[in-house]
Protein backbone atom coordinates (compact mmCIF):
# COMPACT_ATOMS: atom_id res chain seq x y z
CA UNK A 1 12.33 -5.51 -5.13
CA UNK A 2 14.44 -2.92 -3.21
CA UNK A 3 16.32 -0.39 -3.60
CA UNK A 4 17.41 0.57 -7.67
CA UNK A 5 15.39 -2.82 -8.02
CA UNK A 6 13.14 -3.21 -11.05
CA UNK A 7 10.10 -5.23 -11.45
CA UNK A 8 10.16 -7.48 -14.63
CA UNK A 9 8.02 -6.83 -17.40
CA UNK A 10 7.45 -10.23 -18.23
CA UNK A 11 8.04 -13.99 -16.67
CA UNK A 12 6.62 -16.96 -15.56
CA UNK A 13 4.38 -17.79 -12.52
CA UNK A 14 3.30 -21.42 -11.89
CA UNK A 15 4.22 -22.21 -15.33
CA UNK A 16 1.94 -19.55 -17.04
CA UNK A 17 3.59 -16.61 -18.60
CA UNK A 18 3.09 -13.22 -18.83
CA UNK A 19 4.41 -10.29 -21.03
CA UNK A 20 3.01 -6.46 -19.88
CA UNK A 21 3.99 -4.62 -22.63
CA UNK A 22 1.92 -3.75 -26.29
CA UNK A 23 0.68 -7.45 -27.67
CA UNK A 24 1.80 -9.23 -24.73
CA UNK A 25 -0.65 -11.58 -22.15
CA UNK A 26 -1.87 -10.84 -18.95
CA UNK A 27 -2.44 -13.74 -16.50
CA UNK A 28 -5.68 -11.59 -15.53
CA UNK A 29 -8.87 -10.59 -17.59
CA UNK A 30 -9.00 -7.27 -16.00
CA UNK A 31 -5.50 -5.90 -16.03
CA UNK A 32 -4.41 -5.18 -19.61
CA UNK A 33 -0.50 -5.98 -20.75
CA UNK A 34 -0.67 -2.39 -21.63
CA UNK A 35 -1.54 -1.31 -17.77
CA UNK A 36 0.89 0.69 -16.13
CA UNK A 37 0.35 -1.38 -12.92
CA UNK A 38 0.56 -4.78 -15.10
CA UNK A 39 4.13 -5.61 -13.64
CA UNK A 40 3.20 -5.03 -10.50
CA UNK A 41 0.12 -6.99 -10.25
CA UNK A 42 2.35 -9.93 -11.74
CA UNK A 43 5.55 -9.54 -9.54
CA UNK A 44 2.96 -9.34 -5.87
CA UNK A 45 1.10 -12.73 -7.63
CA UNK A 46 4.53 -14.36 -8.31
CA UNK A 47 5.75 -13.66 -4.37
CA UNK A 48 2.14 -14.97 -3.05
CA UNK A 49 0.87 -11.93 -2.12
CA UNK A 50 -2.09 -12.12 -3.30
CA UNK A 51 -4.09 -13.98 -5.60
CA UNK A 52 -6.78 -11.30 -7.08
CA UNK A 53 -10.21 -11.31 -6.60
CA UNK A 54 -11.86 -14.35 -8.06
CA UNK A 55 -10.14 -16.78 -11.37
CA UNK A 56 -8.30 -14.79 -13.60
CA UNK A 57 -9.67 -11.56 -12.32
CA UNK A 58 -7.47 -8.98 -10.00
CA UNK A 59 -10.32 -6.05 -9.42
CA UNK A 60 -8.34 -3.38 -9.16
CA UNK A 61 -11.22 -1.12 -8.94
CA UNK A 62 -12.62 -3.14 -5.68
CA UNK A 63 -12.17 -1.29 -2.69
CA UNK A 64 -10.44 -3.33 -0.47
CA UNK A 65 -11.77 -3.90 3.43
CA UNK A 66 -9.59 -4.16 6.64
CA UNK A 67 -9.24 -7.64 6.67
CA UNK A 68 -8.31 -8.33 2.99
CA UNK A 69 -5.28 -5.45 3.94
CA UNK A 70 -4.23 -7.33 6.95
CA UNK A 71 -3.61 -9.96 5.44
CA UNK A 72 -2.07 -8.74 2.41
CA UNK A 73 0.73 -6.46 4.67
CA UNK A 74 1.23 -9.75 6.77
CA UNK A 75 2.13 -11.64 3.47
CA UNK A 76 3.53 -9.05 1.82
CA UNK A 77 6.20 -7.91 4.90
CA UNK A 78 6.36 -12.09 6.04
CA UNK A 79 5.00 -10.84 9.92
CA UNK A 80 3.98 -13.24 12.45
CA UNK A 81 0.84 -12.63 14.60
CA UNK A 82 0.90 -13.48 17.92
């Protein structure tokens, strides 16, 4: 987001809204709107980051291996390996 950025709340990614606050929708099962890290799961989804763990699911209690991170800090920061 950068610097004095802030993360939306709520949106639309690939035509499915979301809305992280109390009664709002989560695009996954296991993240609640009410989730402190809700936004955050939404906004790295929206930029391609990653996708979670399986359909609909994020696992945010999955420990995550060296590989998965690779990939996720090459997508994340847009780096080229050579």
């Amino acid at each position: 987001v950068g610097p004095g950025g802030t993360i939306p709340t709520s949106g639309e990614i690939d035509g499915q809204s979301f809305n992280c606050t109390a009664g709002g929708a989560s695009l996954f099962t296991d993240v609640l709107p009410t989730d402190g890290g809700c936004p955050s799961v939404h906004y790295i989804l929206g930029h391609h980051v990653t996708a979670g763990c399986d359909t609909g699911m994020y696992c945010p209690g999955h420990d995550t291996n060296r590989w998965q991170m690779a990939v996720f800090l090459t997508v994340a920061f847009g780096l080229e390996l050579y």
